[in-house]
PDB file of N, CA and C in Angstrom:
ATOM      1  N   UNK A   1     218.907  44.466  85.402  1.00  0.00           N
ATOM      2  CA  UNK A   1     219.150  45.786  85.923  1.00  0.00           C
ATOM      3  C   UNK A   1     217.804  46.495  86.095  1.00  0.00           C
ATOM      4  N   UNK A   2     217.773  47.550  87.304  1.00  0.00           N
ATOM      5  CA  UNK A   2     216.779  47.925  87.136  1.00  0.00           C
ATOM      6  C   UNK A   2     217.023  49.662  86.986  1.00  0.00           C
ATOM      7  N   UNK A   3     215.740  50.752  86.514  1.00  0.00           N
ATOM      8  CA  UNK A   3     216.408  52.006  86.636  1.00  0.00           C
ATOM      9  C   UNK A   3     215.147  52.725  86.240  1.00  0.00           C
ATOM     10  N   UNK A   4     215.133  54.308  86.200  1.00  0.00           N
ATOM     11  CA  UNK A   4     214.331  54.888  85.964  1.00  0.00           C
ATOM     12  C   UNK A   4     213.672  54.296  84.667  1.00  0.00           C
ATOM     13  N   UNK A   5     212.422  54.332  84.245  1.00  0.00           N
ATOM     14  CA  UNK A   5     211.377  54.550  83.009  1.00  0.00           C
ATOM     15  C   UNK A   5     211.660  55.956  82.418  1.00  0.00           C
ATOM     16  N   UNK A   6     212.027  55.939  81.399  1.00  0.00           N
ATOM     17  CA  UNK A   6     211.892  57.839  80.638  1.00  0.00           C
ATOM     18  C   UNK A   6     210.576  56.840  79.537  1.00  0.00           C
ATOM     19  N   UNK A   7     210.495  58.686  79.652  1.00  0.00           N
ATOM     20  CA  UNK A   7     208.919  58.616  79.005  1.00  0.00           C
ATOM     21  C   UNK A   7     209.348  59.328  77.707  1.00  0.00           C
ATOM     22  N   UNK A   8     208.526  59.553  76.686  1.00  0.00           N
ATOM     23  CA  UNK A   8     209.275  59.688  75.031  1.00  0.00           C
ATOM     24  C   UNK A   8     209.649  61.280  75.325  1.00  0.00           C
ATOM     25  N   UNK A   9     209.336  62.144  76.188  1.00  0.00           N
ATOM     26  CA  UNK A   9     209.900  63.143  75.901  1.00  0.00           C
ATOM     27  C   UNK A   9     211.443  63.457  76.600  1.00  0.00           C
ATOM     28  N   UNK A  10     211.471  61.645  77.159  1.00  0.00           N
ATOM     29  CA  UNK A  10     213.310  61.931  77.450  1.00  0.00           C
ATOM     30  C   UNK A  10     213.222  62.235  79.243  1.00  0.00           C
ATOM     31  N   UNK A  11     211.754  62.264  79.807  1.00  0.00           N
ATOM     32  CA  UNK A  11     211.750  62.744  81.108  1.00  0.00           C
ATOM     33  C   UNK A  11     211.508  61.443  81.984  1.00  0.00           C
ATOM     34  N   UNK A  12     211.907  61.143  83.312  1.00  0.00           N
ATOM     35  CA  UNK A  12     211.510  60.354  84.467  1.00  0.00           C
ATOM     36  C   UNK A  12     210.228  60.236  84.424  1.00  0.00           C
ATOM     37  N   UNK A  13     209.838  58.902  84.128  1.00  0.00           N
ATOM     38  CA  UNK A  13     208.429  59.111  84.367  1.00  0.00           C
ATOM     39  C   UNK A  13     208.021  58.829  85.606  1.00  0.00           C
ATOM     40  N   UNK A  14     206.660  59.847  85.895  1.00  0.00           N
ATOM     41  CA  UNK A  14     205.796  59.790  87.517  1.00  0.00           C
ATOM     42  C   UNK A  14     204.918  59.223  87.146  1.00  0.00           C
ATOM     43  N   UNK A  15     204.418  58.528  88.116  1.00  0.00           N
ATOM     44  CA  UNK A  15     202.551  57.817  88.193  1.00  0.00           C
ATOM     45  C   UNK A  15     202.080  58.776  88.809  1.00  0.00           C
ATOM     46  N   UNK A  16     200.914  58.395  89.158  1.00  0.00           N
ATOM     47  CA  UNK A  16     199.649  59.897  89.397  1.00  0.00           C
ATOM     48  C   UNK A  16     199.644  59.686  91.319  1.00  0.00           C
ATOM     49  N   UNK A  17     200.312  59.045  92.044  1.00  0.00           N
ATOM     50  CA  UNK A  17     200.903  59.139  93.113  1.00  0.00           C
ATOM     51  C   UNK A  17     202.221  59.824  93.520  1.00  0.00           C
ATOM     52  N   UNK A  18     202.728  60.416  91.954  1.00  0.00           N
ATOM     53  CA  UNK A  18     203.715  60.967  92.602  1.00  0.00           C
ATOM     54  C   UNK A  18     205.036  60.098  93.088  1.00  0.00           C
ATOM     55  N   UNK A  19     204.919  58.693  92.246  1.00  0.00           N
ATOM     56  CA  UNK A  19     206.104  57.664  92.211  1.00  0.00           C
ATOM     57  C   UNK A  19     206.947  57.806  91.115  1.00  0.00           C
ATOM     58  N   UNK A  20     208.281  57.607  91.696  1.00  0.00           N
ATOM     59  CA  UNK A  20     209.106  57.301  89.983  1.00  0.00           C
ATOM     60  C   UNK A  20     208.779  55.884  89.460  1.00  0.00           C
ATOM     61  N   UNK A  21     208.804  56.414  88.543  1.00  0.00           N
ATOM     62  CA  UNK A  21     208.665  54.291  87.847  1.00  0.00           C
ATOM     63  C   UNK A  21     209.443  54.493  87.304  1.00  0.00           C
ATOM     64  N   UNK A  22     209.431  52.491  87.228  1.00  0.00           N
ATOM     65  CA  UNK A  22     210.796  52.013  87.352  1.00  0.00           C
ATOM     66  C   UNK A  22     210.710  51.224  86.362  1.00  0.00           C
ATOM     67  N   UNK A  23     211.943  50.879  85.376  1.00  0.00           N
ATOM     68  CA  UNK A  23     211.643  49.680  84.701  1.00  0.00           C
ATOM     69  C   UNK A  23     212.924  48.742  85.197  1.00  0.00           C
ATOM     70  N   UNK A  24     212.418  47.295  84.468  1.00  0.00           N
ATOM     71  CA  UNK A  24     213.537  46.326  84.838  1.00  0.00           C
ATOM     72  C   UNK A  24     213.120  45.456  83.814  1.00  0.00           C
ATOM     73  N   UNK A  25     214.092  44.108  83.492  1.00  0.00           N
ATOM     74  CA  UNK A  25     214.152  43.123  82.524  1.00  0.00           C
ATOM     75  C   UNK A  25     213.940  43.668  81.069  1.00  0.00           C
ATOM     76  N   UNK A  26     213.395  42.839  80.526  1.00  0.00           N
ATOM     77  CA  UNK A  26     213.832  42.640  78.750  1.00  0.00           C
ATOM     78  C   UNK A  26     212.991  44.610  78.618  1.00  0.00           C
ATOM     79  N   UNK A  27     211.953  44.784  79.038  1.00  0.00           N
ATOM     80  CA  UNK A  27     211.620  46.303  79.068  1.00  0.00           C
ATOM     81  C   UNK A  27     212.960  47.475  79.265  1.00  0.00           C
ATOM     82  N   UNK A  28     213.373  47.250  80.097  1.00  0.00           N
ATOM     83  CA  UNK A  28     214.740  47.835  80.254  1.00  0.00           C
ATOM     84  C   UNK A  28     215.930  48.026  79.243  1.00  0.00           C
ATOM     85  N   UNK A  29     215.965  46.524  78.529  1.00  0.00           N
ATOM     86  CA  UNK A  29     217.112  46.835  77.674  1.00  0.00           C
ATOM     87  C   UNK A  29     216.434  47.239  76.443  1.00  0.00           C
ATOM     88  N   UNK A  30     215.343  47.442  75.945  1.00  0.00           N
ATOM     89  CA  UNK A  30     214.413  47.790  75.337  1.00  0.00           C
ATOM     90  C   UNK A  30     214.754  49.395  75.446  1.00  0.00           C
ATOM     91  N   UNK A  31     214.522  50.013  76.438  1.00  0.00           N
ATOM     92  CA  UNK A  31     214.594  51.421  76.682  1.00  0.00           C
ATOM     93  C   UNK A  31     216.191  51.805  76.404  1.00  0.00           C
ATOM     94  N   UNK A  32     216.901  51.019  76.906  1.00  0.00           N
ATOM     95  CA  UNK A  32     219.129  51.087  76.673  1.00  0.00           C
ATOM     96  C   UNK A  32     218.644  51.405  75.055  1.00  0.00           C
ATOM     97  N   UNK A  33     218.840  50.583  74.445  1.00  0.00           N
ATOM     98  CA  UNK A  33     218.448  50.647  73.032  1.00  0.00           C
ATOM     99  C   UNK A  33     217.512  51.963  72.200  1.00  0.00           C
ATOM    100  N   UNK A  34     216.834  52.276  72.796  1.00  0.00           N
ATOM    101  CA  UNK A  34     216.267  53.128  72.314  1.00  0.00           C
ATOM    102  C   UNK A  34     217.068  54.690  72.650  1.00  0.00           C
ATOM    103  N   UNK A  35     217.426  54.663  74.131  1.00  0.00           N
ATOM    104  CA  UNK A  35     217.930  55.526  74.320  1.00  0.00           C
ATOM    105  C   UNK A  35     219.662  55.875  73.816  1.00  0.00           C
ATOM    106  N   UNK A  36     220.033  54.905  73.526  1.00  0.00           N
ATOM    107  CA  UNK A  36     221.777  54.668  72.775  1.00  0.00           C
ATOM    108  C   UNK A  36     220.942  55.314  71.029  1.00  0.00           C
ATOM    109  N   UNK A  37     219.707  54.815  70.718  1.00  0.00           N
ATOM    110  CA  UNK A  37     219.962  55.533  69.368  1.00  0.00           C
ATOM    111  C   UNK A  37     219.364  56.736  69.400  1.00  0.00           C
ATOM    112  N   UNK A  38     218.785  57.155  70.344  1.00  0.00           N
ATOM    113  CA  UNK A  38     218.833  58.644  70.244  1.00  0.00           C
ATOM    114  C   UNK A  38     219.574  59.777  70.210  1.00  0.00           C
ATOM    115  N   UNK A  39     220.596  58.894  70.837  1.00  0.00           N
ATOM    116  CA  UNK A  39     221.628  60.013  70.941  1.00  0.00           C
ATOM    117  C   UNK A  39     223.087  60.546  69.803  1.00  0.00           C
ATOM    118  N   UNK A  40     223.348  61.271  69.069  1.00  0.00           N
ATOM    119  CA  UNK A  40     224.108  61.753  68.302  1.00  0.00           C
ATOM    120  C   UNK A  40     225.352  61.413  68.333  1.00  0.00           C
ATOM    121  N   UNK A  41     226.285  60.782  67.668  1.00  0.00           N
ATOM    122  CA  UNK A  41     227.194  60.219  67.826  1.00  0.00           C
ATOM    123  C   UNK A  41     228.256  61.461  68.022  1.00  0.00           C
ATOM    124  N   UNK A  42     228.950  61.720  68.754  1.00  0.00           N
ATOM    125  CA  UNK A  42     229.743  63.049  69.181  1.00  0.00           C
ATOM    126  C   UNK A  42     229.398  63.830  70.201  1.00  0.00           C
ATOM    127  N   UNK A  43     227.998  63.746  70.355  1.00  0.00           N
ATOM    128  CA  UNK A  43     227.472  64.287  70.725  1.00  0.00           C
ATOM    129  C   UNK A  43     227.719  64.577  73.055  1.00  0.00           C
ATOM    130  N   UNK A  44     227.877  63.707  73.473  1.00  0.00           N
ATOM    131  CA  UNK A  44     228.009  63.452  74.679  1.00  0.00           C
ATOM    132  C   UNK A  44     229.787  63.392  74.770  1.00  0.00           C
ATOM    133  N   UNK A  45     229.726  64.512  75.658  1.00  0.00           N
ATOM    134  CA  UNK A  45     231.586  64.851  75.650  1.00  0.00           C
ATOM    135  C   UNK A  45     232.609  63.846  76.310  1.00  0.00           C
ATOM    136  N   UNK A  46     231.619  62.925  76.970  1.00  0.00           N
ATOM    137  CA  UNK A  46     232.088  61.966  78.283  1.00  0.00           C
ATOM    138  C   UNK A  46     232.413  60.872  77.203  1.00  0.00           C
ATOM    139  N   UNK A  47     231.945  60.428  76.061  1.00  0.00           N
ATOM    140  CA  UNK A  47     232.229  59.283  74.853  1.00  0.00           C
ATOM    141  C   UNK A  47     231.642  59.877  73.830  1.00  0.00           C
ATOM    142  N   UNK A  48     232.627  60.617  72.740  1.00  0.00           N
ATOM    143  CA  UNK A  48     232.149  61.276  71.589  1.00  0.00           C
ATOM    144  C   UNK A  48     231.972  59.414  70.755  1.00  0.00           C
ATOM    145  N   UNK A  49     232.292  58.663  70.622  1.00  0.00           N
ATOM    146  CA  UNK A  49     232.082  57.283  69.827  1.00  0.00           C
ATOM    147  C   UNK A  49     230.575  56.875  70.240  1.00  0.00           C
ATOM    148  N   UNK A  50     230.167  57.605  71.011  1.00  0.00           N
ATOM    149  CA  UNK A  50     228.635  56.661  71.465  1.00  0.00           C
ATOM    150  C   UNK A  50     227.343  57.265  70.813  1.00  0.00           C
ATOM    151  N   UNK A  51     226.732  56.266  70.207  1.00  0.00           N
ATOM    152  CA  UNK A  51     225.290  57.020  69.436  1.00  0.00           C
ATOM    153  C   UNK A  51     225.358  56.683  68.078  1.00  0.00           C
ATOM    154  N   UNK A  52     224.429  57.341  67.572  1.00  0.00           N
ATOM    155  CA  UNK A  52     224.093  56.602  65.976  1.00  0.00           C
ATOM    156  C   UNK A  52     224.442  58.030  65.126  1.00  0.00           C
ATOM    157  N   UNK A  53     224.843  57.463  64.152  1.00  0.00           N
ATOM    158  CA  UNK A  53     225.576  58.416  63.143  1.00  0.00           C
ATOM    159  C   UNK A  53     224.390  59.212  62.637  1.00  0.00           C
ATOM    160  N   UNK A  54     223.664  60.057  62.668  1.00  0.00           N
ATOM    161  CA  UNK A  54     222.368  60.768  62.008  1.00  0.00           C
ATOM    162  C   UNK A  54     222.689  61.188  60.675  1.00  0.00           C
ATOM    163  N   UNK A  55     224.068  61.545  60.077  1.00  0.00           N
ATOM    164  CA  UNK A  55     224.402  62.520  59.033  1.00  0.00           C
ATOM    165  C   UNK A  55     224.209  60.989  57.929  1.00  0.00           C
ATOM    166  N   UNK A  56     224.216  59.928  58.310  1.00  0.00           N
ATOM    167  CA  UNK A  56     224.348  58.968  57.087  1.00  0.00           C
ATOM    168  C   UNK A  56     222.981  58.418  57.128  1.00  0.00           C
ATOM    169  N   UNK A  57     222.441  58.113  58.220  1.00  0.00           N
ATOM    170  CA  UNK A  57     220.744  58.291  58.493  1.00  0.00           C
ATOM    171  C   UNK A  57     220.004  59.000  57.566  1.00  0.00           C
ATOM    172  N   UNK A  58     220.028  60.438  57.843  1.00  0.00           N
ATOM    173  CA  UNK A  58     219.681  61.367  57.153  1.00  0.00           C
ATOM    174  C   UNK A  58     219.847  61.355  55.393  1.00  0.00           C
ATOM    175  N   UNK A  59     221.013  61.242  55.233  1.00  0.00           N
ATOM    176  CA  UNK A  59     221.256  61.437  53.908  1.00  0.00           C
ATOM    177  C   UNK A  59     220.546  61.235  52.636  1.00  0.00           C
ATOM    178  N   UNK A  60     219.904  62.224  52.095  1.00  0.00           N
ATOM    179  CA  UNK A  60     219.404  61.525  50.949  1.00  0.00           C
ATOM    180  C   UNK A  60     219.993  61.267  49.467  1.00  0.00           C
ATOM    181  N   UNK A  61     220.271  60.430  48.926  1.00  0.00           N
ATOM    182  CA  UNK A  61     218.878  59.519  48.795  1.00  0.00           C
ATOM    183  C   UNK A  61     218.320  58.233  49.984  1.00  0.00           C
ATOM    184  N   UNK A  62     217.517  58.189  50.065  1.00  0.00           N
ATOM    185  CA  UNK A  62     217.062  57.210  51.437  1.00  0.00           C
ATOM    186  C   UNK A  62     217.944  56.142  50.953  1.00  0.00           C
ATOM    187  N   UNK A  63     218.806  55.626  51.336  1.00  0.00           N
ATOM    188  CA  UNK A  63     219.450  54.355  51.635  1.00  0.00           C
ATOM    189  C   UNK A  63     219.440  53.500  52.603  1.00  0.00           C
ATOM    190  N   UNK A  64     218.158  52.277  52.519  1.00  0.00           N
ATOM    191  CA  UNK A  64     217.824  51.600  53.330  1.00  0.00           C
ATOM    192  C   UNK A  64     219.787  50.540  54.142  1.00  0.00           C
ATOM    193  N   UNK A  65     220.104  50.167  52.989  1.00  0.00           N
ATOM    194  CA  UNK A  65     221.704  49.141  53.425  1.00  0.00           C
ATOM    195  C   UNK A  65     222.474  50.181  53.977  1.00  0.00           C
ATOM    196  N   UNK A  66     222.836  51.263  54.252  1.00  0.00           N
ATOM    197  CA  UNK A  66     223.584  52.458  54.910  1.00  0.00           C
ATOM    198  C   UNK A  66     222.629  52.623  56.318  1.00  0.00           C
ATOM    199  N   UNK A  67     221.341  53.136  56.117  1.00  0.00           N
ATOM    200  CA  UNK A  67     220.511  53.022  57.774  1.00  0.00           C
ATOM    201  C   UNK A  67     220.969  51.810  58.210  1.00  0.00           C
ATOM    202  N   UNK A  68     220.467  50.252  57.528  1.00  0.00           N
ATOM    203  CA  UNK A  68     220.771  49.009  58.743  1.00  0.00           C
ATOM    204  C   UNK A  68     222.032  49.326  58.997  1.00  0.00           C
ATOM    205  N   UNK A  69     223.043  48.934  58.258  1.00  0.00           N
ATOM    206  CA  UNK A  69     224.281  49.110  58.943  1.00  0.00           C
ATOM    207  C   UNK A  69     224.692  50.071  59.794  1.00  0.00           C
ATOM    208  N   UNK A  70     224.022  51.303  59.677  1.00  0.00           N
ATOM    209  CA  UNK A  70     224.167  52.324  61.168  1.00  0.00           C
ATOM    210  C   UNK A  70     223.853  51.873  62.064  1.00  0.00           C
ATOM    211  N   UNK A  71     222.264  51.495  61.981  1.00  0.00           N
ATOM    212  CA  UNK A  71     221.474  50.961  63.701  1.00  0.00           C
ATOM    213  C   UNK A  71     221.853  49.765  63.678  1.00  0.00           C
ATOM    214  N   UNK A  72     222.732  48.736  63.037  1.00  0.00           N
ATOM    215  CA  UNK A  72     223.401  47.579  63.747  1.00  0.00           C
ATOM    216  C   UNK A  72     224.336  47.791  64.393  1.00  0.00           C
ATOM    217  N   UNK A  73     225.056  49.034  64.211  1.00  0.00           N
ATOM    218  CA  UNK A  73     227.141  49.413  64.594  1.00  0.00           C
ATOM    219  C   UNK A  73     226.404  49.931  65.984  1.00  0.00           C
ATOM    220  N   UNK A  74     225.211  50.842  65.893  1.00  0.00           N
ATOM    221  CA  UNK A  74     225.147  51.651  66.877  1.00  0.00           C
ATOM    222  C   UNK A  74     224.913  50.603  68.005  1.00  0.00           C
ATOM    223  N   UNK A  75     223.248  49.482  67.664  1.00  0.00           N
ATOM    224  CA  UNK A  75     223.095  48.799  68.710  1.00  0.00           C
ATOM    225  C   UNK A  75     224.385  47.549  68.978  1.00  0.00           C
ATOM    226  N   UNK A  76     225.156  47.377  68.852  1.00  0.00           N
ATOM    227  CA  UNK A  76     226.569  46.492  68.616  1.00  0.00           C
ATOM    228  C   UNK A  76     227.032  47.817  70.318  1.00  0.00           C
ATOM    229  N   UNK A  77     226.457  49.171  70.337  1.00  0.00           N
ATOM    230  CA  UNK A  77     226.901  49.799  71.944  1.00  0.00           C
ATOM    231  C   UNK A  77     226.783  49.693  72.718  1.00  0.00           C
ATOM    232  N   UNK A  78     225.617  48.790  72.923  1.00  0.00           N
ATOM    233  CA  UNK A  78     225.047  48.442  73.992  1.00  0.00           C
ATOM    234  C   UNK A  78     225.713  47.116  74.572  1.00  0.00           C
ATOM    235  N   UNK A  79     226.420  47.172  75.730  1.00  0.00           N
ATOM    236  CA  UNK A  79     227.291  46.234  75.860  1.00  0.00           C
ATOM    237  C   UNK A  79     226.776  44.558  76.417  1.00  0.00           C
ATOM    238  N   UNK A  80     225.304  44.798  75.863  1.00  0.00           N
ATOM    239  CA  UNK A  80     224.715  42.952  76.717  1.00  0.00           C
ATOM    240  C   UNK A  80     224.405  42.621  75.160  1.00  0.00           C
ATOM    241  N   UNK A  81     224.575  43.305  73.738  1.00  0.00           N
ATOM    242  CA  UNK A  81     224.474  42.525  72.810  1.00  0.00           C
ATOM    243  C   UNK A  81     225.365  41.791  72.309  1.00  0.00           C
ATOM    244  N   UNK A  82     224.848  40.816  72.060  1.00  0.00           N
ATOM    245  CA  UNK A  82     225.560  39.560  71.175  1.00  0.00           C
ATOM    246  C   UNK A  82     225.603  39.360  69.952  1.00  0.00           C
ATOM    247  N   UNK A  83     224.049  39.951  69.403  1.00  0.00           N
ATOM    248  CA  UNK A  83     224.503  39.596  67.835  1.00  0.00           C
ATOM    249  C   UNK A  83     222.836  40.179  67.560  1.00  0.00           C
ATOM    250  N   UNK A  84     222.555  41.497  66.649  1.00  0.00           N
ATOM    251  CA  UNK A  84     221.370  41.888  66.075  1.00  0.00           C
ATOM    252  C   UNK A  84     220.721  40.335  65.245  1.00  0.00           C
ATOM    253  N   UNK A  85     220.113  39.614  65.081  1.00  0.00           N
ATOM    254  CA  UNK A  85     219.664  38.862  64.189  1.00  0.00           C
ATOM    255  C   UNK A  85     218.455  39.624  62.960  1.00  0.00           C
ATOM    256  N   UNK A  86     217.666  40.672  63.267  1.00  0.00           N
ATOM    257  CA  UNK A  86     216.836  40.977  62.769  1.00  0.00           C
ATOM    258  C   UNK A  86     217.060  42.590  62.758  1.00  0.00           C
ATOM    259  N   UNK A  87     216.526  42.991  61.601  1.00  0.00           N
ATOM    260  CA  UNK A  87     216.475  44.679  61.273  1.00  0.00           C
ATOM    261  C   UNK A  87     216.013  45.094  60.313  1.00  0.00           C
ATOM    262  N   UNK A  88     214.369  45.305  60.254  1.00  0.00           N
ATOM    263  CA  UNK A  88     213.608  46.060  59.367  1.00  0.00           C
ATOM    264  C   UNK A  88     213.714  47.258  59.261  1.00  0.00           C
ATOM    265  N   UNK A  89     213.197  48.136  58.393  1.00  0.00           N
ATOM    266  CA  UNK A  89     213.045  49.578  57.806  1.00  0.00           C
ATOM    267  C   UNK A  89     211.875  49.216  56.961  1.00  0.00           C
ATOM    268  N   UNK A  90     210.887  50.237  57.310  1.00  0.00           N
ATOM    269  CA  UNK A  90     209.499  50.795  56.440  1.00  0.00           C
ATOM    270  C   UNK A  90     209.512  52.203  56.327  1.00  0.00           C
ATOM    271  N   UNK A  91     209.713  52.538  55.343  1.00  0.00           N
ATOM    272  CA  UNK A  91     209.623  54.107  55.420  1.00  0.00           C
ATOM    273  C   UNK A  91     208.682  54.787  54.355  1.00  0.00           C
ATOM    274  N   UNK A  92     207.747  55.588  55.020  1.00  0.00           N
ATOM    275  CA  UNK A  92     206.740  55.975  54.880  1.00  0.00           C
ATOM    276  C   UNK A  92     206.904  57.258  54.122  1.00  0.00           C
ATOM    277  N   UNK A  93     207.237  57.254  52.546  1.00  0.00           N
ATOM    278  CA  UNK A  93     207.728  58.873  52.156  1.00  0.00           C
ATOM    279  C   UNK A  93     206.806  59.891  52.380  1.00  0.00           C
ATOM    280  N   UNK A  94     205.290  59.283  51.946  1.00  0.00           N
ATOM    281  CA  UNK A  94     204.162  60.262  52.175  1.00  0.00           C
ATOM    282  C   UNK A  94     204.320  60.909  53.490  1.00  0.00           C
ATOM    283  N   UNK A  95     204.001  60.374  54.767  1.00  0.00           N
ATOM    284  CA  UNK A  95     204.342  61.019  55.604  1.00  0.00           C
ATOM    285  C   UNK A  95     205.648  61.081  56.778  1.00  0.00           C
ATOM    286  N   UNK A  96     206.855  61.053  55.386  1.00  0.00           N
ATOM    287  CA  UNK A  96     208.009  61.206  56.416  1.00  0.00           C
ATOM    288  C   UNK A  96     208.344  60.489  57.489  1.00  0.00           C
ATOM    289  N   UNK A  97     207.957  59.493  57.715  1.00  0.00           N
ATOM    290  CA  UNK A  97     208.217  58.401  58.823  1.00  0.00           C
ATOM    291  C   UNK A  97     209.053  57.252  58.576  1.00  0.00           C
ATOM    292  N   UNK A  98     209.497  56.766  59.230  1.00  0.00           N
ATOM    293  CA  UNK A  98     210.464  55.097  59.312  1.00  0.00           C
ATOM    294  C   UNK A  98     210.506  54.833  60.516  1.00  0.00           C
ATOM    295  N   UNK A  99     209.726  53.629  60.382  1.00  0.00           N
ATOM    296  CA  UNK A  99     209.192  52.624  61.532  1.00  0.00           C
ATOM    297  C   UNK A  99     211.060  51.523  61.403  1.00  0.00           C
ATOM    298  N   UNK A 100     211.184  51.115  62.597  1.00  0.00           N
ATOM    299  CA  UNK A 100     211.939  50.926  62.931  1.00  0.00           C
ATOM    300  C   UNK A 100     212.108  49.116  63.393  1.00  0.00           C
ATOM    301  N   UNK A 101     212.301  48.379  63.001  1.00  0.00           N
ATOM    302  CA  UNK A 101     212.058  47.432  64.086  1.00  0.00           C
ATOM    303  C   UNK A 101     213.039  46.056  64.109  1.00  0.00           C
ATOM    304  N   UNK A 102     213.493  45.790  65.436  1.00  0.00           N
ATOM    305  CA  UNK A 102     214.827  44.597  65.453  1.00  0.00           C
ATOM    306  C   UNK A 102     214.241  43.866  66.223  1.00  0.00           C
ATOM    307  N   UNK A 103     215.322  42.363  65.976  1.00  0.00           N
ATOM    308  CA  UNK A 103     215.671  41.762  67.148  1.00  0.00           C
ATOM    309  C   UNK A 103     216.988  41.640  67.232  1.00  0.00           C
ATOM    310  N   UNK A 104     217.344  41.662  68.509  1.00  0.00           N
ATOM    311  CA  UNK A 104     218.571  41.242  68.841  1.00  0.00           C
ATOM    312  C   UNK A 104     218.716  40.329  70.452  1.00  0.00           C
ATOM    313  N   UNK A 105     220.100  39.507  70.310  1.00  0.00           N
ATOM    314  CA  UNK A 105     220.050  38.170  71.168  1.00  0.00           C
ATOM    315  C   UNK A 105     221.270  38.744  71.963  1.00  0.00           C
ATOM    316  N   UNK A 106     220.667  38.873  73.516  1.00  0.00           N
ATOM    317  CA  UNK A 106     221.675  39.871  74.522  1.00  0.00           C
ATOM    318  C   UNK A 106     222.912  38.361  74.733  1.00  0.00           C
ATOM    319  N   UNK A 107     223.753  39.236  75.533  1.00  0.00           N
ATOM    320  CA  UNK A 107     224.938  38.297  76.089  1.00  0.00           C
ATOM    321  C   UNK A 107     224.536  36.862  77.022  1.00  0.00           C
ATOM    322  N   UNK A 108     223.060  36.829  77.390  1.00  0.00           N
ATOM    323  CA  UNK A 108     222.957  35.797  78.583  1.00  0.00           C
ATOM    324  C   UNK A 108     221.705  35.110  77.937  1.00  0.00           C
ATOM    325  N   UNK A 109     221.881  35.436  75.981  1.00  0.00           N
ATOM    326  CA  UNK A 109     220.619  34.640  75.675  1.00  0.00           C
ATOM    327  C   UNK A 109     219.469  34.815  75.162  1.00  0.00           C
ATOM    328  N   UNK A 110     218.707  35.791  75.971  1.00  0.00           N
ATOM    329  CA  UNK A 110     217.679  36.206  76.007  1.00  0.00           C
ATOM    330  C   UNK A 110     217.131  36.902  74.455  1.00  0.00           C
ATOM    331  N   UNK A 111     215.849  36.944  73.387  1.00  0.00           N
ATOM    332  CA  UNK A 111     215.894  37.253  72.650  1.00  0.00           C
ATOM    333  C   UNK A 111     214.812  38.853  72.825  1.00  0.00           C
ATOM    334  N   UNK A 112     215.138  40.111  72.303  1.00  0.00           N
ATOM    335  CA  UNK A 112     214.856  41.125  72.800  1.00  0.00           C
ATOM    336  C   UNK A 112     214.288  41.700  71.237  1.00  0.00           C
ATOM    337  N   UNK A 113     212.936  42.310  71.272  1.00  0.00           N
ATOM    338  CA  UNK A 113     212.186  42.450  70.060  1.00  0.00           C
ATOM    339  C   UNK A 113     212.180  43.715  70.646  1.00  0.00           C
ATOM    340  N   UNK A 114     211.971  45.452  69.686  1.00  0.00           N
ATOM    341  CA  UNK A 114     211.665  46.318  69.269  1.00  0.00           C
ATOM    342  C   UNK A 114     211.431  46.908  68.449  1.00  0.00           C
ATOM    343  N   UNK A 115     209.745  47.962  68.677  1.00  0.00           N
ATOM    344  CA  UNK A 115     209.909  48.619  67.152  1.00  0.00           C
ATOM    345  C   UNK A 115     209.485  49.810  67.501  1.00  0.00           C
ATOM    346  N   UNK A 116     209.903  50.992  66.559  1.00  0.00           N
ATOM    347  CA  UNK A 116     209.223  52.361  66.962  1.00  0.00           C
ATOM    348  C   UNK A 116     209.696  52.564  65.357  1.00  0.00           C
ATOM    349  N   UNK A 117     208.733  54.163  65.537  1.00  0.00           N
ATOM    350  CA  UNK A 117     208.528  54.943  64.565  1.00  0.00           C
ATOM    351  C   UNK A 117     209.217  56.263  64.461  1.00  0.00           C
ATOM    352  N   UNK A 118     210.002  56.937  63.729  1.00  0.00           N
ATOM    353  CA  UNK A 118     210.786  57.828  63.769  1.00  0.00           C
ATOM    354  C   UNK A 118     210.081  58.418  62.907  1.00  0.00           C
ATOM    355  N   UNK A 119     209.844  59.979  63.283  1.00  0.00           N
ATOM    356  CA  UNK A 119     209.770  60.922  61.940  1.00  0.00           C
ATOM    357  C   UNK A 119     211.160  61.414  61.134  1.00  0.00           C
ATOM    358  N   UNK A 120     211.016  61.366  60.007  1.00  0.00           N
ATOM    359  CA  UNK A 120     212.234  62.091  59.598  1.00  0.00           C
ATOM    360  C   UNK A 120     211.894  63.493  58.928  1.00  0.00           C
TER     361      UNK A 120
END
């Protein structure tokens, strides 16, 4: 598939010509993924079921086995996955951060690596 690039503040990204860019392949479902867990589960009126639960995320005490099992149910939304194989958590108490990082093996095979950093 191919489709707009959003850039981290959630916007279309332009090149300095004044083009939309575009992404496509394993980059793409890379961005699905990122963008399915950004979003608040309830949150979008069109499918209140879609998105990652934040209130059990959040919760303290940090519970690393409660986060995986969120960002596995959540990425399990994205409808070309087959099966998460991989799902780290590093979380950084000093400065409030949790780095993020999977793999997961889409419907046609392909093995799809991501990682980012969340502030909390």
């Amino acid at each position: 598939m191919k489709t707009f690039k959003i850039d981290v503040d959630g916007d279309i990204k332009i090149d300095s010509h004044e083009n939309i860019v575009m992404v496509e392949g394993p980059d793409e479902v890379v961005q699905a993924y990122w963008l399915l867990l950004s979003v608040r589960a309830g949150e979008w009126f069109l499918d209140t079921r879609l998105g990652l639960d934040y209130s059990k995320i959040w919760d303290k005490p940090y519970n690393p086995a409660r986060i995986r099992a969120e960002l596995i149910k959540a990425l399990h939304q994205e409808p070309r996955t087959r099966e998460v194989v991989d799902l780290e958590l590093d979380f950084d108490r000093q400065a409030r951060k949790l780095a993020i990082t999977f793999k997961v093996i889409t419907n046609d095979g392909e093995t799809i690596f991501a990682s980012e950093e969340v502030a909390l």
